[in-house]
PDB file of N, CA and C in Angstrom:
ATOM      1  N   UNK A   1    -106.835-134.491  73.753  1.00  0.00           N
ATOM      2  CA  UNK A   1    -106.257-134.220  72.458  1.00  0.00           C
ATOM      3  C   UNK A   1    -107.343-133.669  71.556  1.00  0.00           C
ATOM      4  N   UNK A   2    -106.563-132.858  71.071  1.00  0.00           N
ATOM      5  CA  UNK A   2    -107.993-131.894  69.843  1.00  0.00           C
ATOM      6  C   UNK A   2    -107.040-132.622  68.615  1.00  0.00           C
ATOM      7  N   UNK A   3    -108.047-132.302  67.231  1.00  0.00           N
ATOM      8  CA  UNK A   3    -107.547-132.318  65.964  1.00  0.00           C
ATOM      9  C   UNK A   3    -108.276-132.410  64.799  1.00  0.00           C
ATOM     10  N   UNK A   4    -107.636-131.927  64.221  1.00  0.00           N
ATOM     11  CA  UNK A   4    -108.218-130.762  62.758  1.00  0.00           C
ATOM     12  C   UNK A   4    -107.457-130.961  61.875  1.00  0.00           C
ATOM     13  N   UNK A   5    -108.298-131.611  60.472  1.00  0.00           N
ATOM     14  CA  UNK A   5    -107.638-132.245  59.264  1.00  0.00           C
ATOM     15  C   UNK A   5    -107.966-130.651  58.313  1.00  0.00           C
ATOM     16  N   UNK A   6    -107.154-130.418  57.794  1.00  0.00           N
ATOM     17  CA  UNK A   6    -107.079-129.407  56.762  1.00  0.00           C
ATOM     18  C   UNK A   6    -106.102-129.921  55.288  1.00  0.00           C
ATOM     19  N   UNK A   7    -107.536-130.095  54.199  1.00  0.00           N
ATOM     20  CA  UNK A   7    -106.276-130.530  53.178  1.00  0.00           C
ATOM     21  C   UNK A   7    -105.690-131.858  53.602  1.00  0.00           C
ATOM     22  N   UNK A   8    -104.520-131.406  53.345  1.00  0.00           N
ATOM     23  CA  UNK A   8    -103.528-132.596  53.532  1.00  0.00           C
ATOM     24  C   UNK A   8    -102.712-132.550  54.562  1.00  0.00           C
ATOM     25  N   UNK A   9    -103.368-131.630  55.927  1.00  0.00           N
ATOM     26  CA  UNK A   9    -102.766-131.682  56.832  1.00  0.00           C
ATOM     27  C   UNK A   9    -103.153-131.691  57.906  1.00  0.00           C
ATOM     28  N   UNK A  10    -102.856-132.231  59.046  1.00  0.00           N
ATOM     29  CA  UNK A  10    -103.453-132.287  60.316  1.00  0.00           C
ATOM     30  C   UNK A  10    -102.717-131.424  61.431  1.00  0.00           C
ATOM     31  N   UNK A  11    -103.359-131.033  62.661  1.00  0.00           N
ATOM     32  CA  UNK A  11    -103.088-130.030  63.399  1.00  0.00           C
ATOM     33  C   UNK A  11    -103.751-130.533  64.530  1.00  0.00           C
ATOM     34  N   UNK A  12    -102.996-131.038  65.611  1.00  0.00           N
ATOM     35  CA  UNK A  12    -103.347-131.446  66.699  1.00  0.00           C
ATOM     36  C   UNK A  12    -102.950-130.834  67.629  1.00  0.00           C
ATOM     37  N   UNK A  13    -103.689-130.854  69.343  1.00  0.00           N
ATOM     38  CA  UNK A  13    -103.324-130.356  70.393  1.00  0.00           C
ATOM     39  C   UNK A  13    -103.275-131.376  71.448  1.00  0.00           C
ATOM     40  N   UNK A  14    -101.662-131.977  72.588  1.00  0.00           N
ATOM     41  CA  UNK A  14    -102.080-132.351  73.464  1.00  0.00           C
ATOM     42  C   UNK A  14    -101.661-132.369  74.639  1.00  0.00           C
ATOM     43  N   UNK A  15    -102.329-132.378  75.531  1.00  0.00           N
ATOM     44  CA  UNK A  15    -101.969-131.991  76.984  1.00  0.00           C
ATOM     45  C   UNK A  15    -101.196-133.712  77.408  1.00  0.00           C
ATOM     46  N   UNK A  16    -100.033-133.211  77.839  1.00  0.00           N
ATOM     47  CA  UNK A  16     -99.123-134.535  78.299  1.00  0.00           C
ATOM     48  C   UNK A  16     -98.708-135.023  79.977  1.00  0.00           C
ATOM     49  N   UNK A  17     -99.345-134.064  80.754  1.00  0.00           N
ATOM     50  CA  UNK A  17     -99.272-134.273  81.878  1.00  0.00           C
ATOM     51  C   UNK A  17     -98.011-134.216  82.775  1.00  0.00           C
ATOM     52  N   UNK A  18     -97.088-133.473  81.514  1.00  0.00           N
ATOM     53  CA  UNK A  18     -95.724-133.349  82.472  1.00  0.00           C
ATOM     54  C   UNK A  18     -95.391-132.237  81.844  1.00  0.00           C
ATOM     55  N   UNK A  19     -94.040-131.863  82.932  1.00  0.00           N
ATOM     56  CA  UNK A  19     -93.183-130.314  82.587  1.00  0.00           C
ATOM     57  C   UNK A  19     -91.986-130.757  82.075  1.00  0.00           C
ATOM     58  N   UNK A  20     -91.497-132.167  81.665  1.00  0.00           N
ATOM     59  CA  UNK A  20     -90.532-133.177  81.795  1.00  0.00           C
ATOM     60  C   UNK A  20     -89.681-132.078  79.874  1.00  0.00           C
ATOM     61  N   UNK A  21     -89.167-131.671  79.468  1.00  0.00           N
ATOM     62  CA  UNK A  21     -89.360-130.963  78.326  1.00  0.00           C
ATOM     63  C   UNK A  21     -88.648-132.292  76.964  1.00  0.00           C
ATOM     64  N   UNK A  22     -87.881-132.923  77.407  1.00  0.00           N
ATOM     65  CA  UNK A  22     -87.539-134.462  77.110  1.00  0.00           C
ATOM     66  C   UNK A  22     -88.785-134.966  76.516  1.00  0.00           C
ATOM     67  N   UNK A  23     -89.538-135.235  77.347  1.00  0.00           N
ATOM     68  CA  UNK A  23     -90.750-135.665  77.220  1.00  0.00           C
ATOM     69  C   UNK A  23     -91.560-135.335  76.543  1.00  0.00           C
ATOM     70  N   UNK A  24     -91.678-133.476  76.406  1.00  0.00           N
ATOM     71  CA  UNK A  24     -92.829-133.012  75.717  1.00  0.00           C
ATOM     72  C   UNK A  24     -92.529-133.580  74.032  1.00  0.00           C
ATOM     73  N   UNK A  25     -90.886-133.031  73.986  1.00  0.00           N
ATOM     74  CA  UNK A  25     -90.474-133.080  72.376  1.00  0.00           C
ATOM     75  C   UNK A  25     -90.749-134.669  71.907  1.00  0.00           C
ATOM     76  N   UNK A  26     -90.794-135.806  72.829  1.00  0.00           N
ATOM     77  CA  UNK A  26     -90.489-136.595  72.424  1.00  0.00           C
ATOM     78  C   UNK A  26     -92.086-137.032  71.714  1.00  0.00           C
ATOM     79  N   UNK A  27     -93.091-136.627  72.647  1.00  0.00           N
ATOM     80  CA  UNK A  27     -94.432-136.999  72.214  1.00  0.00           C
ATOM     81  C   UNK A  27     -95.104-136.127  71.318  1.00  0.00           C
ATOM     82  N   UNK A  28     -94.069-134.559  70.903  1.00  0.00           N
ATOM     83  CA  UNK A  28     -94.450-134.132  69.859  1.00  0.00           C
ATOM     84  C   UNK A  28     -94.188-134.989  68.424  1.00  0.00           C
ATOM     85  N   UNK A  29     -92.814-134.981  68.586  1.00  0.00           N
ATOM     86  CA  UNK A  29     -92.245-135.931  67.297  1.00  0.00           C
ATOM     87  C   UNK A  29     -93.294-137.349  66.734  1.00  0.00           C
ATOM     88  N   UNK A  30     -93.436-137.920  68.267  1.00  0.00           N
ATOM     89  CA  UNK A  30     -94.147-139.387  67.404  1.00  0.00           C
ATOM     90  C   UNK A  30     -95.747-138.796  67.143  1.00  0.00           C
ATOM     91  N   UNK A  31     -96.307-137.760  67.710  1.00  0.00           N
ATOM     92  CA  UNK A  31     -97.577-136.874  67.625  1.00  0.00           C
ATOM     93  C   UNK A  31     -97.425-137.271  66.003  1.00  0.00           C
ATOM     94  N   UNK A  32     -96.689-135.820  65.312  1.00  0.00           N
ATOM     95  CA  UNK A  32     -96.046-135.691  64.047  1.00  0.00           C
ATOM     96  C   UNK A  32     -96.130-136.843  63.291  1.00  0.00           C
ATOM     97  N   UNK A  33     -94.774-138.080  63.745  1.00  0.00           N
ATOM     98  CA  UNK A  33     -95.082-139.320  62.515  1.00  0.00           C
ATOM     99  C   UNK A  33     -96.175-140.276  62.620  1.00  0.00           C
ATOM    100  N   UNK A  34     -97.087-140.380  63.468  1.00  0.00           N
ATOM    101  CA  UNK A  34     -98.241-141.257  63.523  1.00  0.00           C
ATOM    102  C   UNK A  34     -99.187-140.424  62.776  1.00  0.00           C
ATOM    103  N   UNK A  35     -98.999-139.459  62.441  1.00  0.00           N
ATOM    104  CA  UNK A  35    -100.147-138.391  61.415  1.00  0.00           C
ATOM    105  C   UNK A  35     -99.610-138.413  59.836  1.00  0.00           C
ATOM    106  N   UNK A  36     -98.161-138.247  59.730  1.00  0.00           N
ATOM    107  CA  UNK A  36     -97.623-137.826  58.114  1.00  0.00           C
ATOM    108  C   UNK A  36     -98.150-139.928  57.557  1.00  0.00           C
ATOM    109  N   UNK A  37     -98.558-140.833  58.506  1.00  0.00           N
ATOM    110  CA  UNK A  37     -98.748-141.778  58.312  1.00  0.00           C
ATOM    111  C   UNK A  37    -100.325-141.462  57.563  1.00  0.00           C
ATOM    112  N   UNK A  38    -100.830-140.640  57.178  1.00  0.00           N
ATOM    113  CA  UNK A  38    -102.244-140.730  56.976  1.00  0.00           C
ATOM    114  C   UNK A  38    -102.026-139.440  56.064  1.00  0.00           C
ATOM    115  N   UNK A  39    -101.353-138.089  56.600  1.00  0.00           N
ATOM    116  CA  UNK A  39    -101.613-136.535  55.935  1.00  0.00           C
ATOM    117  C   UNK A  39    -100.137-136.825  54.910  1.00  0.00           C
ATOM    118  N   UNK A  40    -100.082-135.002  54.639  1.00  0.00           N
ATOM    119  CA  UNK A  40     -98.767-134.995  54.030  1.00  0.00           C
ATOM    120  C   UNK A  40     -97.956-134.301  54.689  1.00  0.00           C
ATOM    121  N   UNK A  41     -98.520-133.204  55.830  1.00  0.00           N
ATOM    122  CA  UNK A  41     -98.180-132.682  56.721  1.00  0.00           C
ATOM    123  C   UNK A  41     -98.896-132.701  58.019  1.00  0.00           C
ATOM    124  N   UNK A  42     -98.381-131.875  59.287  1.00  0.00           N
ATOM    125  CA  UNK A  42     -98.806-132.437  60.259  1.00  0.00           C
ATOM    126  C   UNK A  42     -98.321-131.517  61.190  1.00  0.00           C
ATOM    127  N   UNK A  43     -98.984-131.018  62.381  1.00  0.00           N
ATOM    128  CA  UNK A  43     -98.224-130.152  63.071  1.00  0.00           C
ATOM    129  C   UNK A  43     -98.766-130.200  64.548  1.00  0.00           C
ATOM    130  N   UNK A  44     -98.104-130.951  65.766  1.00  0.00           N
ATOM    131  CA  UNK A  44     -98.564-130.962  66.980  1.00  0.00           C
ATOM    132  C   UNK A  44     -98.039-129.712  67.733  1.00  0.00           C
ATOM    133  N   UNK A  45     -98.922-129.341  68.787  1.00  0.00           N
ATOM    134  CA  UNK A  45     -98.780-128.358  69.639  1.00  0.00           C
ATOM    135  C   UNK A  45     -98.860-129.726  71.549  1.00  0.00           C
ATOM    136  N   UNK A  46     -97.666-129.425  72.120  1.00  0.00           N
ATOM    137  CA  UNK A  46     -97.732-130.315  73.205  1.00  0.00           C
ATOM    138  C   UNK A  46     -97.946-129.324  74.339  1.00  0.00           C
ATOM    139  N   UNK A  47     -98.462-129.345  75.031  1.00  0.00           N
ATOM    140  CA  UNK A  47     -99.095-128.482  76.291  1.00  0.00           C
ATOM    141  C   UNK A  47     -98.447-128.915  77.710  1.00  0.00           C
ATOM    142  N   UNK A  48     -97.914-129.164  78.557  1.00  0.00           N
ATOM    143  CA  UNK A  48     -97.579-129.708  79.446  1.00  0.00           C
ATOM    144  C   UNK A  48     -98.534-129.944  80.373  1.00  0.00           C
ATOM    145  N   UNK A  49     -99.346-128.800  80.883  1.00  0.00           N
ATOM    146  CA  UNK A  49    -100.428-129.155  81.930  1.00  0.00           C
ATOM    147  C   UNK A  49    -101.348-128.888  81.189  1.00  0.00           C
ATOM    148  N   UNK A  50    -102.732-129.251  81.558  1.00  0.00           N
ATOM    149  CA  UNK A  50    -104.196-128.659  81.673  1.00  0.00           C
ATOM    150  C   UNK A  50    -104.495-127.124  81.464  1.00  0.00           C
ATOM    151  N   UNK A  51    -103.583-127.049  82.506  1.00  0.00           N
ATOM    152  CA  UNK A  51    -103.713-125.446  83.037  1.00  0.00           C
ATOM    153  C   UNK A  51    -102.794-124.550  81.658  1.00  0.00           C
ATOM    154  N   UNK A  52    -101.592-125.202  80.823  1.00  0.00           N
ATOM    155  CA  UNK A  52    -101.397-124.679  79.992  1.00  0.00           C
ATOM    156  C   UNK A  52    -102.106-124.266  78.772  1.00  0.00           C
ATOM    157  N   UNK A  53    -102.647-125.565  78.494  1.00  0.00           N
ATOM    158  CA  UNK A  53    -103.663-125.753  77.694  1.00  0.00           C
ATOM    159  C   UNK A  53    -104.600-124.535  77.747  1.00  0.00           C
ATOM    160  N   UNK A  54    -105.144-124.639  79.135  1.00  0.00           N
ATOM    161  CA  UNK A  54    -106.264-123.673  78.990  1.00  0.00           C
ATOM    162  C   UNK A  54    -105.976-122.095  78.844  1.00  0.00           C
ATOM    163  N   UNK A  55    -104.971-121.359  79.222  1.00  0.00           N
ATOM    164  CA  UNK A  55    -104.175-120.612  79.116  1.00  0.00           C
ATOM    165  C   UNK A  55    -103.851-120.262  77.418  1.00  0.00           C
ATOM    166  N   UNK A  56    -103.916-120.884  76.801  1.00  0.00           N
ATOM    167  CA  UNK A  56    -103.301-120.376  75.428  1.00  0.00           C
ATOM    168  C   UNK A  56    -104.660-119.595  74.567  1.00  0.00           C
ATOM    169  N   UNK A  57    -104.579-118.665  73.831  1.00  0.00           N
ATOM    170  CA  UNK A  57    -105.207-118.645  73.069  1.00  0.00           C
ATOM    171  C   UNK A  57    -106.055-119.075  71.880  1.00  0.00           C
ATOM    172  N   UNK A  58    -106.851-119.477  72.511  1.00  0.00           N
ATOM    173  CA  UNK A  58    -108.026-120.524  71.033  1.00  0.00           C
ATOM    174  C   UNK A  58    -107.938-119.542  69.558  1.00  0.00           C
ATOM    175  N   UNK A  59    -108.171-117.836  69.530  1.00  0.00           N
ATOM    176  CA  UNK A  59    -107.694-117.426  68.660  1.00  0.00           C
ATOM    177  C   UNK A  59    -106.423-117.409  67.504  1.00  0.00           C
ATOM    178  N   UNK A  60    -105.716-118.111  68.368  1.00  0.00           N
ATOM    179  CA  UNK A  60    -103.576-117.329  68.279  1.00  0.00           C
ATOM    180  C   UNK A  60    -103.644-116.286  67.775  1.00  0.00           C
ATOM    181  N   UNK A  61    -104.135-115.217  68.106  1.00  0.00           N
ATOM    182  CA  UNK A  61    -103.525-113.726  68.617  1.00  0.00           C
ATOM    183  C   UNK A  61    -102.969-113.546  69.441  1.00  0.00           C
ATOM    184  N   UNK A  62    -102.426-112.524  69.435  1.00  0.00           N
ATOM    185  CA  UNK A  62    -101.634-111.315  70.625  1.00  0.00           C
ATOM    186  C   UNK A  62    -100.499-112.960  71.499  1.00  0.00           C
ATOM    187  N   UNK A  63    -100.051-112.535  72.382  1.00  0.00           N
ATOM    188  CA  UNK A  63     -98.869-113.517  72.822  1.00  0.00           C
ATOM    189  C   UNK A  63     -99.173-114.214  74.137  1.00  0.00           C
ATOM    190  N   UNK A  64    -100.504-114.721  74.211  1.00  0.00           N
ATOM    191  CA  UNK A  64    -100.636-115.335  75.501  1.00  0.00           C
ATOM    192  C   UNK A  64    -100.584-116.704  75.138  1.00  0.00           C
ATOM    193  N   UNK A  65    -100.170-117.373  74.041  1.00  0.00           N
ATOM    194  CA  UNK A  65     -99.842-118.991  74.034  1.00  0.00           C
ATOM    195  C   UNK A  65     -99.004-119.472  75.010  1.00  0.00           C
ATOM    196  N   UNK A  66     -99.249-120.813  75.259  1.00  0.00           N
ATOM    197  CA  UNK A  66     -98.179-120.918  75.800  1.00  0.00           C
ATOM    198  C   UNK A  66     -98.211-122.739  76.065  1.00  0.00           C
ATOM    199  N   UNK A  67     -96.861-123.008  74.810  1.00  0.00           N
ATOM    200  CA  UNK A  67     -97.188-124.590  75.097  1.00  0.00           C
ATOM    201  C   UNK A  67     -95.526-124.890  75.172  1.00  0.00           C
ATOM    202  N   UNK A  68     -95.451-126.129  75.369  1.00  0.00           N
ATOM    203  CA  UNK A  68     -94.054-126.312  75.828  1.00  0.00           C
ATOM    204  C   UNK A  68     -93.388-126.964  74.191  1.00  0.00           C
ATOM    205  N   UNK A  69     -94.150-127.501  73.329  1.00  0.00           N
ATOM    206  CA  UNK A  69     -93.535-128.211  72.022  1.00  0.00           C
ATOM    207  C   UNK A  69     -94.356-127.894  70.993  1.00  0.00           C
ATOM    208  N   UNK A  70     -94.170-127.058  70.079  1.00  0.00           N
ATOM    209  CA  UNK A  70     -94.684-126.852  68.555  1.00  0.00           C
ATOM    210  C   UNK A  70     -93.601-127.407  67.588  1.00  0.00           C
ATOM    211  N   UNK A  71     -94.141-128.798  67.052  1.00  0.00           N
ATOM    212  CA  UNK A  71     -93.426-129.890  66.314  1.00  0.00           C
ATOM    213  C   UNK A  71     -94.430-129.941  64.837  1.00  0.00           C
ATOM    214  N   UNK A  72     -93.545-129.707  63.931  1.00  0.00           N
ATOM    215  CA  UNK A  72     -94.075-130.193  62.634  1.00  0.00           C
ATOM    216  C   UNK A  72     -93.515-129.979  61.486  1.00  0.00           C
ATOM    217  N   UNK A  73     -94.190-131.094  60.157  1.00  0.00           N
ATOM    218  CA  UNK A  73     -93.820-130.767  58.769  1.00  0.00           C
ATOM    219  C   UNK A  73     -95.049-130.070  57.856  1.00  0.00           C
ATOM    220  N   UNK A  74     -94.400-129.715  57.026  1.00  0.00           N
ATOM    221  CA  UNK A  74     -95.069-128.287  56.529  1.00  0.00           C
ATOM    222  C   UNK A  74     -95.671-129.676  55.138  1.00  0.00           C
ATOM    223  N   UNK A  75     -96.806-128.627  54.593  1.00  0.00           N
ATOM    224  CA  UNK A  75     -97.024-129.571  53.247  1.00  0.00           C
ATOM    225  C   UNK A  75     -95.815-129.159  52.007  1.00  0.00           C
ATOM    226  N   UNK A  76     -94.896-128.536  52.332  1.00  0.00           N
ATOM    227  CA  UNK A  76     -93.982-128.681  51.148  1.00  0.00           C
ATOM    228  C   UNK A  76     -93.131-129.706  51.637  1.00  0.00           C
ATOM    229  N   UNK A  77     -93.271-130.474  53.081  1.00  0.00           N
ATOM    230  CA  UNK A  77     -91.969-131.675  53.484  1.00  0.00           C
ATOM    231  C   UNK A  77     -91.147-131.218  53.873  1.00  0.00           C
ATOM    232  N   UNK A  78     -90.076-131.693  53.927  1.00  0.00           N
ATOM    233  CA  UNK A  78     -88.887-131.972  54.838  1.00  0.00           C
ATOM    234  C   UNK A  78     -89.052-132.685  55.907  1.00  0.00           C
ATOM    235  N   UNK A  79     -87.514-132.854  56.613  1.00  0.00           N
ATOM    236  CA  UNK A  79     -87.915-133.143  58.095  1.00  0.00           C
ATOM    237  C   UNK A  79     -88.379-132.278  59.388  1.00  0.00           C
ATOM    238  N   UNK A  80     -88.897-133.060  60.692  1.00  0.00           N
ATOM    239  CA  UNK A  80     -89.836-132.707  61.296  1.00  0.00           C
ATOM    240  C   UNK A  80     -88.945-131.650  61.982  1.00  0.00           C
ATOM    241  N   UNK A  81     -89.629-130.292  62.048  1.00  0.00           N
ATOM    242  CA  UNK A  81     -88.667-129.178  62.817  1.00  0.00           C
ATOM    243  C   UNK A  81     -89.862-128.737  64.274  1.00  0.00           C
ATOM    244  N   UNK A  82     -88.779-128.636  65.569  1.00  0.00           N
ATOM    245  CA  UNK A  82     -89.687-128.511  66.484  1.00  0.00           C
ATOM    246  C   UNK A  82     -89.263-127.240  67.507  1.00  0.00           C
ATOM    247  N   UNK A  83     -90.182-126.404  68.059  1.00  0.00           N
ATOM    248  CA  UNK A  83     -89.576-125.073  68.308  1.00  0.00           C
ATOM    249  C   UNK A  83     -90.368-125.002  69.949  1.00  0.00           C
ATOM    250  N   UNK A  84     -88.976-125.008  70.953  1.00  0.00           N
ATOM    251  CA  UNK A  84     -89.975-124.802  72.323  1.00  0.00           C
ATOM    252  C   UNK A  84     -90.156-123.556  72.500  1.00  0.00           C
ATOM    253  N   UNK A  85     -91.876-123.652  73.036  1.00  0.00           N
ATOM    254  CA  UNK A  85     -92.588-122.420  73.225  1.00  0.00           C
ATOM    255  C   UNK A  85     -92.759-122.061  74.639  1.00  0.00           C
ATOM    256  N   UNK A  86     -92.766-120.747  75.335  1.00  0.00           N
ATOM    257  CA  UNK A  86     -94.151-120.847  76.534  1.00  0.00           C
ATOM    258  C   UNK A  86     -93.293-119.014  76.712  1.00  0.00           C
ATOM    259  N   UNK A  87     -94.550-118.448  77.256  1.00  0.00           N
ATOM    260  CA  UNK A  87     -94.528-117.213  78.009  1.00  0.00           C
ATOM    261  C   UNK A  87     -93.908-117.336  79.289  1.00  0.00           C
TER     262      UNK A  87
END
């Protein structure tokens, strides 16, 4: 797991060891509320393998990301919105 406090918000990365997609969302979400417990926003990226992980762009340019759960709340709030990703 990586993570990076900005402001009032945190931005984490983590590799979950499954392709299970149930799974990914589910450990994005509690990713998300175990952080808005500390930030005001919060935004996990869930990776399924290693190999995804390593695969994505450390920049985020151009379109070689590729994670299975981008889950989060923004610093203006609401609830947690989560969008599956992968190439």
């Amino acid at each position: 797991m990586t993570k990076q406090a900005k402001g009032g918000q945190t931005n984490a990365e983590i590799v979950a060891g499954t392709n299970d997609l149930l799974i990914l969302e589910r450990i994005g979400r509690e990713c998300v509320a175990a952080f808005l417990r500390e930030r005001k926003a919060a935004f996990c990226k869930v990776f399924g393998t290693q190999a995804d992980y390593q695969a994505r762009d450390p920049r985020q340019t151009g379109n070689s990301v590729c994670w299975a759960w981008l889950i989060g709340v923004p610093l203006s709030g609401g609830p947690a919105a989560g969008l599956a990703l992968c190439d």
